[in-house]
Protein backbone atom coordinates (compact mmCIF):
# COMPACT_ATOMS: atom_id res chain seq x y z
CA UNK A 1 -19.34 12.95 9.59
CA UNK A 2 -21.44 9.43 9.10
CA UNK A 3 -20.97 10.22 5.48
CA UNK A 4 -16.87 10.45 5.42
CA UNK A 5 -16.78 7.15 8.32
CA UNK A 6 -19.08 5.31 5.59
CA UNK A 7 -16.53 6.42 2.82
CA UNK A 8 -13.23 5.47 5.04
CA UNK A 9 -14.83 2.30 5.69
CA UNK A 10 -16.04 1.19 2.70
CA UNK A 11 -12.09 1.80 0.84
CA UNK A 12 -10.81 0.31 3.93
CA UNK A 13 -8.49 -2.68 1.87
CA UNK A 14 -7.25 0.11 0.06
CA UNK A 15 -6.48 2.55 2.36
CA UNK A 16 -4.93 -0.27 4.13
CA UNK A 17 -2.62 -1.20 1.18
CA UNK A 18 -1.28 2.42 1.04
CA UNK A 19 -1.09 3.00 4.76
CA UNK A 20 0.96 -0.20 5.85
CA UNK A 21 2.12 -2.50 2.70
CA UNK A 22 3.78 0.40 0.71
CA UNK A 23 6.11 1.22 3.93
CA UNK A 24 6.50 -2.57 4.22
CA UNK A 25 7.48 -2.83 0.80
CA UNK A 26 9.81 0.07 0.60
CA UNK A 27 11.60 -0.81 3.75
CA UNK A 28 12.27 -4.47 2.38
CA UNK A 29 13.52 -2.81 -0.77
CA UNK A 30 15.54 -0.39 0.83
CA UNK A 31 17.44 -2.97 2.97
CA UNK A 32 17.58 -5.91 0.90
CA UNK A 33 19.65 -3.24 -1.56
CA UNK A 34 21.42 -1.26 0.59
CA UNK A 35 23.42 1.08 -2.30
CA UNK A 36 19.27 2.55 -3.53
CA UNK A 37 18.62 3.71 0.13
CA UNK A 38 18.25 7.28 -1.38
CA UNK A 39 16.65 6.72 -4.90
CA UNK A 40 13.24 6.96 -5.14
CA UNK A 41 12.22 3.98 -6.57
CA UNK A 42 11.76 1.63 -3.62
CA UNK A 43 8.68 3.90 -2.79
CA UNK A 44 6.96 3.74 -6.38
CA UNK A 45 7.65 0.01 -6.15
CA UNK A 46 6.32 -0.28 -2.72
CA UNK A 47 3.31 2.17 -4.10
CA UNK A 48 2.50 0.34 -6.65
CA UNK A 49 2.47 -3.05 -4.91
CA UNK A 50 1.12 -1.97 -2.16
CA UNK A 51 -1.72 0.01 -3.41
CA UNK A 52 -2.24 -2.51 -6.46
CA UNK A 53 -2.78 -5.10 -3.85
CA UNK A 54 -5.06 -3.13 -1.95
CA UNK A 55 -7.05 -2.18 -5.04
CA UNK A 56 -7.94 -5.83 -5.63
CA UNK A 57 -8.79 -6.84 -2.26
CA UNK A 58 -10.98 -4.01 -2.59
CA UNK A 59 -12.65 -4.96 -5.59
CA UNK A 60 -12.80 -8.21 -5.05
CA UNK A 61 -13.15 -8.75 -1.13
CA UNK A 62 -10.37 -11.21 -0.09
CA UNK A 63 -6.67 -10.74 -0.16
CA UNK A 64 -5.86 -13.98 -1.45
């Protein structure tokens, strides 16, 4: 259990880019462009933002 709390914590800026900033993108997507509300790519756009971002904060340690 300490080992998988270590593991969540440590990928936290990640985890954090996939759990929160790929919804945020997607939504923003979706209803700045109303007519792609059903297509799919709003979430690879918002998955590959989102988790891109998180992916450098992570290796890096900042977000800016």
């Amino acid at each position: 259990m300490a080992r998988l709390l270590t593991l969540i914590f440590q990928n936290l800026p990640f985890l954090f880019g996939l759990g929160f900033l790929t919804p945020l993108v997607t939504q923003v997507l979706e209803r700045t462009t109303p007519s792609v509300s059903g297509a799919a790519w709003p979430l690879v756009a918002g998955l590959v933002i989102g988790g891109g971002w998180g992916a450098i904060a992570q290796k890096t340690g900042r977000w800016v």
